[in-house]
N, C-alpha and C. Protein backbone atom coordinates (compact mmCIF):
# COMPACT_ATOMS: atom_id res chain seq x y z
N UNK A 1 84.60 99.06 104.06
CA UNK A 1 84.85 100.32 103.39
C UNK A 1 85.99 101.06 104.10
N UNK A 2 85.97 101.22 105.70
CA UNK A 2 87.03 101.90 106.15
C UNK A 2 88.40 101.08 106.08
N UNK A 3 88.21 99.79 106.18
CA UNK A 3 89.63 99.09 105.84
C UNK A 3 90.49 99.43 104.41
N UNK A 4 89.49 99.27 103.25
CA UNK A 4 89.79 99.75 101.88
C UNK A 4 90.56 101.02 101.87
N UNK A 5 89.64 101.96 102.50
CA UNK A 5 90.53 103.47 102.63
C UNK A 5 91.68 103.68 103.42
N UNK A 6 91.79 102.68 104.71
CA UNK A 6 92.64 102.81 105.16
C UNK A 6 94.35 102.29 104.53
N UNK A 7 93.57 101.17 103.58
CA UNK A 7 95.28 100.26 102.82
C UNK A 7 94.94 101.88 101.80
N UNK A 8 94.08 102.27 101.26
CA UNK A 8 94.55 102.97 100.09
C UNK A 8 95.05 104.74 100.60
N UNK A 9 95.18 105.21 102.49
CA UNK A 9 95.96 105.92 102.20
C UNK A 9 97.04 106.09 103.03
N UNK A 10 97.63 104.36 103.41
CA UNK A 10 98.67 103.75 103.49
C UNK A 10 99.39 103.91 102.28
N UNK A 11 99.01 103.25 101.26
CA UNK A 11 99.66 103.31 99.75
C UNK A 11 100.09 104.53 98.95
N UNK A 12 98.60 105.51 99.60
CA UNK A 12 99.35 106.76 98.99
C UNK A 12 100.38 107.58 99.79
N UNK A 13 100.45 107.02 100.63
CA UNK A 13 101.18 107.99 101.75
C UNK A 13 102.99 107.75 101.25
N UNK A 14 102.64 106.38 101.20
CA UNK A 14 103.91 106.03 100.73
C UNK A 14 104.82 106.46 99.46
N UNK A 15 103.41 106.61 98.74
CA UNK A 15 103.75 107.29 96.87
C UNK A 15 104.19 108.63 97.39
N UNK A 16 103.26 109.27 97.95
CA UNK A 16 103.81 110.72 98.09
C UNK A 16 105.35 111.22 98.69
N UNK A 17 105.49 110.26 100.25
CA UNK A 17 106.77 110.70 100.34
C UNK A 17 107.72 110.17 99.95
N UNK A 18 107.92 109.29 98.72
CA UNK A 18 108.76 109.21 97.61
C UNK A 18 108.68 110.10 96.39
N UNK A 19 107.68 110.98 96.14
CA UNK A 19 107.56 111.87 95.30
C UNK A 19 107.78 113.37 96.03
N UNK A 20 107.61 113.05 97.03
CA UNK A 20 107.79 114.68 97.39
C UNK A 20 109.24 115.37 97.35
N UNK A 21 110.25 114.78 97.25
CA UNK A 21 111.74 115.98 97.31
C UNK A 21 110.94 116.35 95.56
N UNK A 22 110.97 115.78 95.06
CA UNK A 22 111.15 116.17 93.45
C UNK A 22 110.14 117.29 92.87
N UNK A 23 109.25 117.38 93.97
CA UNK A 23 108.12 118.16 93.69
C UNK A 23 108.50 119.49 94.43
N UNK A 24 109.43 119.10 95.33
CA UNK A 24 109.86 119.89 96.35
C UNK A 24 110.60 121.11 95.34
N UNK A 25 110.89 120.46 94.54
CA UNK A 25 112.49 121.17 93.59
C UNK A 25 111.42 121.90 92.89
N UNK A 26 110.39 121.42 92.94
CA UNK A 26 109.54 122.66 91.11
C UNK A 26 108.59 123.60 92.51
N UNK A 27 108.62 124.52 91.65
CA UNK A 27 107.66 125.51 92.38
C UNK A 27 105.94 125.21 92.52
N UNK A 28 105.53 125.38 93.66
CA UNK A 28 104.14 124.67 94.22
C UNK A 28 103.31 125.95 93.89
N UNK A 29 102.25 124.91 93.32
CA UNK A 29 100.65 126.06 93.04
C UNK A 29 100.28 125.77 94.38
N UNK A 30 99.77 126.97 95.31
CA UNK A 30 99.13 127.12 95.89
C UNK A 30 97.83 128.86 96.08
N UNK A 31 97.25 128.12 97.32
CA UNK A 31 95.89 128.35 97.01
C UNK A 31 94.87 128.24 98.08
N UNK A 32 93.86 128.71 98.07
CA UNK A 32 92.63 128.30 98.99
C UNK A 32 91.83 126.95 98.13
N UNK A 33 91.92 126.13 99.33
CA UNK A 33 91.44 124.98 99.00
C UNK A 33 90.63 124.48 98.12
N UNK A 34 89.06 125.00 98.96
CA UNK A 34 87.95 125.01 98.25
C UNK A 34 87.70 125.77 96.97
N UNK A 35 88.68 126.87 96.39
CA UNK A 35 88.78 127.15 94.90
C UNK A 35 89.83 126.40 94.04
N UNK A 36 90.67 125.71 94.80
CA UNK A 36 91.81 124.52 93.77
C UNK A 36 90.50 123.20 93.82
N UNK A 37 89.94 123.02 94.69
CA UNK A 37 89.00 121.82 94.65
C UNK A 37 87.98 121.80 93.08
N UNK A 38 87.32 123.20 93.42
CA UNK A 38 86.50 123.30 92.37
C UNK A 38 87.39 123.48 91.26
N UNK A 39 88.38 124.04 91.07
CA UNK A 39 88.91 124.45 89.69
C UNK A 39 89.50 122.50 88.86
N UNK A 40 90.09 121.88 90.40
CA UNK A 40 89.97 120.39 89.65
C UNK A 40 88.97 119.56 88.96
N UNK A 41 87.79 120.16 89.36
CA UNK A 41 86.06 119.97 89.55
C UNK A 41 85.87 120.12 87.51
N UNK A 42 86.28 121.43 87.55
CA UNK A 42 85.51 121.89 86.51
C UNK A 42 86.75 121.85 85.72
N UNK A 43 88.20 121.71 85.61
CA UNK A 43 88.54 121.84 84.57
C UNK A 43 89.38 120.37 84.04
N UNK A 44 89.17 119.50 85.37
CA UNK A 44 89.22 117.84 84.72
C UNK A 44 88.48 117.10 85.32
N UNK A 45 87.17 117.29 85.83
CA UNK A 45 86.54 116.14 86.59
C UNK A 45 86.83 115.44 87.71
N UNK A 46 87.76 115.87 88.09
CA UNK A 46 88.34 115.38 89.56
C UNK A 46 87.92 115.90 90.70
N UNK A 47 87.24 114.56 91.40
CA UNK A 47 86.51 114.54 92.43
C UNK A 47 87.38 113.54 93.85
N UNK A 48 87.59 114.48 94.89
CA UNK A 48 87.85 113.63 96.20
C UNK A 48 87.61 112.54 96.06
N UNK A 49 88.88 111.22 96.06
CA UNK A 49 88.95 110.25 96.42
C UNK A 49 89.38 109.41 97.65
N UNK A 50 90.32 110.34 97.91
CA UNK A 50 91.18 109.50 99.29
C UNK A 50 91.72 110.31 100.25
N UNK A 51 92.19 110.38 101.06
CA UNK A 51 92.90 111.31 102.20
C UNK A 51 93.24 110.84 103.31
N UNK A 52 94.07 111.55 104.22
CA UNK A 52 95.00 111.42 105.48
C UNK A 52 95.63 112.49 105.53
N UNK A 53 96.33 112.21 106.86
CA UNK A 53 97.15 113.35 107.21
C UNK A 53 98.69 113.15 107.11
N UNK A 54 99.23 113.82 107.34
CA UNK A 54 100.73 114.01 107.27
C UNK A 54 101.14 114.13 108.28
N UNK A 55 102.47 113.98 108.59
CA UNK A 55 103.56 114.34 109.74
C UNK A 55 103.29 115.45 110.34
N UNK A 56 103.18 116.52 109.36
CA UNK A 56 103.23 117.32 109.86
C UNK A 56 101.79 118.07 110.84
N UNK A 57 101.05 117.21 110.15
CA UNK A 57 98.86 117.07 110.75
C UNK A 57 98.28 118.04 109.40
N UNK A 58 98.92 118.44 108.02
CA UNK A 58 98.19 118.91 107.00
C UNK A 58 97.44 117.64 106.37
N UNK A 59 96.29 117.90 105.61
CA UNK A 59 95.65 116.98 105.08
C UNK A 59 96.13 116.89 103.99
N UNK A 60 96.36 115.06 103.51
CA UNK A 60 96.56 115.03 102.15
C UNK A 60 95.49 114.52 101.31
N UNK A 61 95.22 115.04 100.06
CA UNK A 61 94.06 115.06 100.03
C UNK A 61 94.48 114.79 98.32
N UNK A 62 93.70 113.52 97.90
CA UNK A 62 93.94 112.93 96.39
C UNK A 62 92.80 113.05 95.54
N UNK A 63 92.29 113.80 94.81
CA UNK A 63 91.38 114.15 93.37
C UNK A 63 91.82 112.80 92.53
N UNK A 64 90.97 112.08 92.14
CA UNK A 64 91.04 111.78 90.51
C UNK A 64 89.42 111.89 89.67
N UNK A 65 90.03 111.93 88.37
CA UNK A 65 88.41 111.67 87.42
C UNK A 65 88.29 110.41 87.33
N UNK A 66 86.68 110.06 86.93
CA UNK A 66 85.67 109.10 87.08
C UNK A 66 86.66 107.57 86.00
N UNK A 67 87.31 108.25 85.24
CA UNK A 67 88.09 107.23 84.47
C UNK A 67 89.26 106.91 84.52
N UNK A 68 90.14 107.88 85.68
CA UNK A 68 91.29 107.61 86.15
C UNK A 68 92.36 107.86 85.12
N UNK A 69 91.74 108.99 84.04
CA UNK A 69 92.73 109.87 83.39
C UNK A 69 93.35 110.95 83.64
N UNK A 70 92.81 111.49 84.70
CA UNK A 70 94.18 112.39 85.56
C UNK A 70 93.53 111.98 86.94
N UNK A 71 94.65 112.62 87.62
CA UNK A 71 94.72 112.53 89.38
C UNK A 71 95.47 113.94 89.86
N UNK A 72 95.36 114.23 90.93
CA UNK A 72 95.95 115.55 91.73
C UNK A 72 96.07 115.13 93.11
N UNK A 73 97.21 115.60 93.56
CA UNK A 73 97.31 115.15 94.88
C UNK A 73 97.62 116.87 95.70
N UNK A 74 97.03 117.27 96.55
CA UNK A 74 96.99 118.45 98.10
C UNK A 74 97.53 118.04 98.68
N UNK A 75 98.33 119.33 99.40
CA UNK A 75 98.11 118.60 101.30
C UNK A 75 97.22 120.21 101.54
N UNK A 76 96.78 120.21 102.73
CA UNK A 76 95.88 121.51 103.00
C UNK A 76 96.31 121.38 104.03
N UNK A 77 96.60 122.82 104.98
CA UNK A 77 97.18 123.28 105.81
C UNK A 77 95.52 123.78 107.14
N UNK A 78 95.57 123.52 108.25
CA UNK A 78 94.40 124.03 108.95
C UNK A 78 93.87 125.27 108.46
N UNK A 79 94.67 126.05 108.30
CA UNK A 79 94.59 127.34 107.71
C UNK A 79 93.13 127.56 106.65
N UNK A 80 92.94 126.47 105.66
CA UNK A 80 92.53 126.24 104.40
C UNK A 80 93.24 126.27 103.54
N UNK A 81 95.01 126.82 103.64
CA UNK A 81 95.67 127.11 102.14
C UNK A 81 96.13 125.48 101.56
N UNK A 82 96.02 125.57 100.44
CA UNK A 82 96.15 124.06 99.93
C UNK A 82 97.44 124.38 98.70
N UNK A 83 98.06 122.93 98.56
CA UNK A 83 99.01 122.96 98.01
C UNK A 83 99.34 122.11 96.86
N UNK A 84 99.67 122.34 95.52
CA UNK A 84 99.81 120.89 94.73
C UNK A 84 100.82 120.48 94.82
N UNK A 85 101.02 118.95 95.57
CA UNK A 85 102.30 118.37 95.53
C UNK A 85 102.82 116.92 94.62
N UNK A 86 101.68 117.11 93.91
CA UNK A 86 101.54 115.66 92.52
C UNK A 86 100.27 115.80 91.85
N UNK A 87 100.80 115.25 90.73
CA UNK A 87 99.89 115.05 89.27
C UNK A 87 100.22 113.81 88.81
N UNK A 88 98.78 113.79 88.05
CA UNK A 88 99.52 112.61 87.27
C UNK A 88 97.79 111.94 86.24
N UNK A 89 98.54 111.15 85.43
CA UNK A 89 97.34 110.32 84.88
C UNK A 89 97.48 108.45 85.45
N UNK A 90 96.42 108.21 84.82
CA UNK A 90 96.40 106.52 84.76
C UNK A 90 96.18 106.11 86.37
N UNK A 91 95.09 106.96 86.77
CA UNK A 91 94.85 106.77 88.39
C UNK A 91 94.22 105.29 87.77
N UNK A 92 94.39 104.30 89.47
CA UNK A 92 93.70 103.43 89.36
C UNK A 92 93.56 103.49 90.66
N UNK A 93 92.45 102.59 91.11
CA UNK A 93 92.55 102.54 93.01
C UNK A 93 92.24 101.46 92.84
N UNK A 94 93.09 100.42 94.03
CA UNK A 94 93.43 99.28 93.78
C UNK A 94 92.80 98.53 95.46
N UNK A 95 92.14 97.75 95.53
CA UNK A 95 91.98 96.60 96.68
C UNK A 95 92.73 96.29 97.86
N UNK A 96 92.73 96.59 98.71
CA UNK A 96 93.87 96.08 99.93
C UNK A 96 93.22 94.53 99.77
N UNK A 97 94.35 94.11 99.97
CA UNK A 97 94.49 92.66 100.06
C UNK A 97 93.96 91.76 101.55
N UNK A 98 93.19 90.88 101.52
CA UNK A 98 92.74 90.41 102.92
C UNK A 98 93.97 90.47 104.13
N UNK A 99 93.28 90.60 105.27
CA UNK A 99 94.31 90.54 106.51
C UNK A 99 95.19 89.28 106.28
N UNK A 100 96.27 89.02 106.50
CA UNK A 100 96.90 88.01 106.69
C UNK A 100 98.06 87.26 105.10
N UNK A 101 97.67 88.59 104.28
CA UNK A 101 98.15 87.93 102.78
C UNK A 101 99.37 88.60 102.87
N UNK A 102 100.39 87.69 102.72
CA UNK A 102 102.01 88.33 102.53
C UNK A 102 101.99 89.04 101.36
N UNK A 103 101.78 89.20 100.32
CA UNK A 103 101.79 89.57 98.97
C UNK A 103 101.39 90.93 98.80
C-alpha cells in the first residue's frame, strides 16, 4: 500500500509541476482548508486521495470522486490556508509498476 502511494505521488508530483506556471497565470481560489475540503465533499464528491509535499514543505493534496469524474488538486500551507492549483475530470489512479520494470 505505501509503495502504491508512493509511485502515485511521484506521478502526481510530476503532473503538477508541469501544470503549475499555467495555473500560475489564472488567479488561485484560496481558502481555509478544511472548508475547501468539505465544499469538494459536498459539492462533487471528492474525497482525499493522494498527497505529498512540495519544495517548498506545503502539502499537496489531490481530491477525486468515487468515479473519477472530477479531481482537485491543493497545496496547503502549515498555516491551514489551502490553495487550488488544478482541476480536472477523467481521474484515474493507476498501479506503480513492480520494482525493476523499465516501462
Amino acid at each position: 500500500m505505501r509503495c502504491e502511494r508512493v509511485g502515485h505521488v511521484k506521478t502526481l508530483a510530476a503532473l503538477l509541476l508541469l501544470a503549475t506556471p499555467a495555473v500560475a497565470q489564472q488567479q488561485q481560489a484560496c481558502g481555509n482548508y478544511v472548508e475547501m475540503a468539505k465544499n469538494l465533499k459536498d459539492k462533487f464528491s471528492e474525497q482525499r486521495v493522494a498527497m505529498g509535499l512540495n519544495q517548498k514543505g506545503d502539502a499537496v493534496v489531490i481530491f477525486a470522486s468515487p468515479n473519477g469524474a472530477t479531481w482537485s488538486a491543493l497545496t496547503v500551507q502549515p498555516t491551514g490556508t489551502a490553495c487550488m492549483v488544478g482541476a480536472g475530470s477523467q481521474w484515474e489512479t493507476i498501479a506503480p509498476k513492480p520494482q525493476g520494470d523499465p516501462t
